[in-house]
N, C-alpha and C. Protein backbone atom coordinates (compact mmCIF):
# COMPACT_ATOMS: atom_id res chain seq x y z
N UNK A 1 0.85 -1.18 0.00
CA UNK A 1 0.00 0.00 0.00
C UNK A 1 0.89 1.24 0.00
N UNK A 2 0.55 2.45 -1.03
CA UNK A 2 1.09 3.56 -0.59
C UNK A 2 0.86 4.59 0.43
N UNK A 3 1.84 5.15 0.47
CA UNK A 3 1.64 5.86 1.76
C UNK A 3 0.34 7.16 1.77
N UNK A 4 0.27 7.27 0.77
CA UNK A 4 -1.02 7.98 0.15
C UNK A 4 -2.31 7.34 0.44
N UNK A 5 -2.36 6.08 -0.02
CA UNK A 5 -3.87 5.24 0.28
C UNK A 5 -3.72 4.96 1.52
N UNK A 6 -2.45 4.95 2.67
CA UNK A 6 -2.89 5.01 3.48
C UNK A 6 -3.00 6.48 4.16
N UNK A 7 -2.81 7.28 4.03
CA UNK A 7 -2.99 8.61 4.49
C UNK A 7 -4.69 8.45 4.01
N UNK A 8 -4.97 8.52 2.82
CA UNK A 8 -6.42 8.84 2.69
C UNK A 8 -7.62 7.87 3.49
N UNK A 9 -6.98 6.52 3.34
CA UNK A 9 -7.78 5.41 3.91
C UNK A 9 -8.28 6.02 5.50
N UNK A 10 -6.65 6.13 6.75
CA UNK A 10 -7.10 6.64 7.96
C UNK A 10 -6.95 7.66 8.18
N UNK A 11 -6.98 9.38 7.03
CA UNK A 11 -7.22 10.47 7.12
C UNK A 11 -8.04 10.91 6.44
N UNK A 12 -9.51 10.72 6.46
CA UNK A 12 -10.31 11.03 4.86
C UNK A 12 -9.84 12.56 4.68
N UNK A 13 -9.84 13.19 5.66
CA UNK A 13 -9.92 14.45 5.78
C UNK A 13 -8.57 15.38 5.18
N UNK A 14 -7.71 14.39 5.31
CA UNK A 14 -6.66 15.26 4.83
C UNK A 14 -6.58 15.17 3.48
N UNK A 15 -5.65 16.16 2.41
CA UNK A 15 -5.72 16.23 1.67
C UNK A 15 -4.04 16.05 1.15
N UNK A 16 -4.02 14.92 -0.01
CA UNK A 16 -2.75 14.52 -0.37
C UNK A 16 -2.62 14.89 -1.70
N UNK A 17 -1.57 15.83 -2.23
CA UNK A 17 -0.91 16.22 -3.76
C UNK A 17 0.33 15.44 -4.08
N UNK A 18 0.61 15.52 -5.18
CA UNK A 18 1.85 15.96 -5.42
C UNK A 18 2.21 16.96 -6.16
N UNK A 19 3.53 17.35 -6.10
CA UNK A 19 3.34 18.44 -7.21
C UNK A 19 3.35 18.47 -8.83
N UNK A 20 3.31 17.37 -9.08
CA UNK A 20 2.58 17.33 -10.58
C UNK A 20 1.14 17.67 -10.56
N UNK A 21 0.42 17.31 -9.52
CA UNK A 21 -0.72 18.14 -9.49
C UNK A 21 -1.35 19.23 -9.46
N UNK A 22 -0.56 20.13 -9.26
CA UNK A 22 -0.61 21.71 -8.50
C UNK A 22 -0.14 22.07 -10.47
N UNK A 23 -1.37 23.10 -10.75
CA UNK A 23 -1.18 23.92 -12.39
C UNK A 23 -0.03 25.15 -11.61
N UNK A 24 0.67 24.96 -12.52
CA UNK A 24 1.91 26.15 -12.59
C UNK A 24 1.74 27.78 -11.91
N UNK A 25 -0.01 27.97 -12.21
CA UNK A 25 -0.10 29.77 -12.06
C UNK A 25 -1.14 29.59 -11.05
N UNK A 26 -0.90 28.66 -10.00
CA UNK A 26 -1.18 28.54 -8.62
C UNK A 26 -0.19 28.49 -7.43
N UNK A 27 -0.33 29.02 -6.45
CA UNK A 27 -0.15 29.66 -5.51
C UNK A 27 0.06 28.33 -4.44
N UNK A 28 0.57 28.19 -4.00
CA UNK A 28 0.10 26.79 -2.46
C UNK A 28 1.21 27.30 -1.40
N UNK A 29 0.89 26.93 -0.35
CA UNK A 29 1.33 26.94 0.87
C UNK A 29 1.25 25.89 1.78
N UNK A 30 2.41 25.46 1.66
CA UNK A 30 2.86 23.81 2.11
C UNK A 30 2.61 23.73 3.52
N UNK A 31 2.20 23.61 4.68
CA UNK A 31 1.90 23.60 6.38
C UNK A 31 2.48 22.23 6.47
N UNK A 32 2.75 21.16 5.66
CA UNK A 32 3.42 20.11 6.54
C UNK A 32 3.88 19.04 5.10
N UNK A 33 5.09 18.63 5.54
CA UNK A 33 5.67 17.26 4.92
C UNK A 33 5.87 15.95 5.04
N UNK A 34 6.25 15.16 4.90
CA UNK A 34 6.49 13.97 5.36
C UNK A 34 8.03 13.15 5.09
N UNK A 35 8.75 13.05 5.50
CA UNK A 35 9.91 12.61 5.31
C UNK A 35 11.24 13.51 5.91
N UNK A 36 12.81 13.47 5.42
CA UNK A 36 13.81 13.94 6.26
C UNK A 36 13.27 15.32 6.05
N UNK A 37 14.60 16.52 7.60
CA UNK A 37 14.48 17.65 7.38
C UNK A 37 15.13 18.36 6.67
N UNK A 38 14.62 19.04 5.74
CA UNK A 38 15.15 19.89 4.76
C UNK A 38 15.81 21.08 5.03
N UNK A 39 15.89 21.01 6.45
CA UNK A 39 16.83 22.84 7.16
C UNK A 39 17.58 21.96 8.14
N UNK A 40 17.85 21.10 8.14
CA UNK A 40 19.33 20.49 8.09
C UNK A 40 20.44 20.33 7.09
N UNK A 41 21.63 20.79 7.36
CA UNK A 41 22.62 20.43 6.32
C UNK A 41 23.33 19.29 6.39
């Protein structure tokens, strides 16, 4: 299972993208990720 079907399966509520999904001359504001931290070097 992906981690997606399971995010949706026991989060109906949340909402999962990627960014191939998101059209180019839109705007988003990311509030959370999943995986390592990216403001670590």
């Amino acid at each position: 299972m992906t981690l997606v079907r399971l995010a949706r399966f026991n989060l109906p509520d949340m909402h999962v993208l990627s960014y191939n999904e998101i059209p180019d001359n839109k705007q988003i504001t990311i509030e959370a990720t999943v995986g390592s931290d990216l403001t670590k070097s």
